[in-house]
Protein backbone atom coordinates (compact mmCIF):
# COMPACT_ATOMS: atom_id res chain seq x y z
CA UNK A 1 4.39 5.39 -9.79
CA UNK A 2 1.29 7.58 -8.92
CA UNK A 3 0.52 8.10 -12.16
CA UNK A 4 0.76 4.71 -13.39
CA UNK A 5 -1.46 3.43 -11.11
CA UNK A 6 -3.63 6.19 -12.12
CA UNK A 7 -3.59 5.28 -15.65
CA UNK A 8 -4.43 1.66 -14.61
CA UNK A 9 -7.35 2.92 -13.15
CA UNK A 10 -6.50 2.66 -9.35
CA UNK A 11 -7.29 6.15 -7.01
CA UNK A 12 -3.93 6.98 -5.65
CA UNK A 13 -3.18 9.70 -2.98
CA UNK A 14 0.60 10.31 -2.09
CA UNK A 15 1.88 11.64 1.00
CA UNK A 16 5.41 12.66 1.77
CA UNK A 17 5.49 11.13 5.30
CA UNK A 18 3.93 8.87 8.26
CA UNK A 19 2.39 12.09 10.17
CA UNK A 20 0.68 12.77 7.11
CA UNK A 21 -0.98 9.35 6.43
CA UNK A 22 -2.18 9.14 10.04
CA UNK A 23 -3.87 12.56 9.29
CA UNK A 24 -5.45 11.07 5.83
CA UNK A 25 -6.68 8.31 8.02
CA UNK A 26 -8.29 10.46 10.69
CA UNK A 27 -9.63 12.53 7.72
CA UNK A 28 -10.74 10.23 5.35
CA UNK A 29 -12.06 7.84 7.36
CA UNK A 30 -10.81 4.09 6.93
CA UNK A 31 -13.38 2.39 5.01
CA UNK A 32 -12.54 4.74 2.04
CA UNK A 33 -8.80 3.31 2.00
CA UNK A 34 -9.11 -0.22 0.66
CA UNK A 35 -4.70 -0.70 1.04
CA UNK A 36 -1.88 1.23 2.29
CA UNK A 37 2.10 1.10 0.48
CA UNK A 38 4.76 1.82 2.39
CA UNK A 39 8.21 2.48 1.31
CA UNK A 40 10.28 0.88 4.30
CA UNK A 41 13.31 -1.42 4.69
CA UNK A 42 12.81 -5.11 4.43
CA UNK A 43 13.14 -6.90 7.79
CA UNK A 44 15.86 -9.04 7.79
CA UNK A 45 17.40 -7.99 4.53
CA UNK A 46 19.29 -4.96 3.09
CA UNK A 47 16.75 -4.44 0.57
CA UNK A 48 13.48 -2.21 0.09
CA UNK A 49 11.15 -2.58 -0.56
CA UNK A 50 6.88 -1.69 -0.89
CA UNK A 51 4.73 -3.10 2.53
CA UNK A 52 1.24 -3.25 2.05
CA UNK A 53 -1.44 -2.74 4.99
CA UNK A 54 -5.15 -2.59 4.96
CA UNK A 55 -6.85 -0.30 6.97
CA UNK A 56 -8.78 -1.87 9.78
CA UNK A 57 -11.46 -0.36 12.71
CA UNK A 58 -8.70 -0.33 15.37
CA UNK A 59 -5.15 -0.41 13.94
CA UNK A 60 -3.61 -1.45 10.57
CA UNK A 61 -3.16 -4.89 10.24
CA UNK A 62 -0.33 -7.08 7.84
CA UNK A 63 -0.58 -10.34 6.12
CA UNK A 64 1.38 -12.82 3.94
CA UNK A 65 3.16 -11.37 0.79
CA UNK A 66 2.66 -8.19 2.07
CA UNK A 67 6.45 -6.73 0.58
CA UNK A 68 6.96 -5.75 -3.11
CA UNK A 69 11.33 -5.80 -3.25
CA UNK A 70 12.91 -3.14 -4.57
CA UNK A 71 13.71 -2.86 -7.81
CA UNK A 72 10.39 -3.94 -9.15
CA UNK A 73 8.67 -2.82 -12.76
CA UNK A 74 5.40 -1.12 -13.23
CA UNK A 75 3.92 -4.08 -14.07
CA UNK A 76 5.18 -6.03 -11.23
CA UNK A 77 3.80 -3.03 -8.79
CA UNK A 78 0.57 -2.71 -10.96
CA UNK A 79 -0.03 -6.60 -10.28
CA UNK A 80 0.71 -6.61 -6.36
CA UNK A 81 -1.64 -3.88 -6.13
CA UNK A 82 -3.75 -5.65 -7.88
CA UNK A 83 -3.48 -8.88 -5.49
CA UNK A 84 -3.24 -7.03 -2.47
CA UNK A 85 -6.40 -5.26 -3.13
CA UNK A 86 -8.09 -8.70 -4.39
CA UNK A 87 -7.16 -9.97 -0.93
CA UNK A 88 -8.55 -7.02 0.47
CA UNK A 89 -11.78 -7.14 -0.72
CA UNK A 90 -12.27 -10.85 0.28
CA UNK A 91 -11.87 -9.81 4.19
């Protein structure tokens, strides 16, 4: 999935685990991170799926359509990035 995204011209970096993102964050500052994917359990369902969180000053916030359900294609994750980010960006 990294490298798609890569090849569809979004900058990815991967970590393996929550301790490491929080260190990213502390690192990399939070205006550098435009939108955070998590791979986590879908509340109220079985399923998994992608959540999606933008970085704020305080805390990471969520909002509406934030899950991409597992299984998904690239071009279903390439496009939710896309729309996350486009929401993003309007904030």
């Amino acid at each position: 999935m990294k490298k798609f995204l890569q090849d569809n011209e979004f900058e990815v970096i991967a970590v393996s685990n929550s301790r490491e993102a929080v260190e990213l964050l502390e690192d990399k500052k939070e205006e550098n991170i435009d939108l955070i994917l998590i791979d986590t359990p879908i509340p109220g369902t079985i399923q998994r799926g992608f959540f999606s969180m933008k970085p704020t000053s305080t805390m990471l916030t969520a909002e509406p359509n934030m899950f991409l359900e597992k299984p998904f294609t690239r071009e279903q994750l390439r496009d939710f990035v896309r729309d996350r980010l486009s929401l993003t960006r309007k904030n």
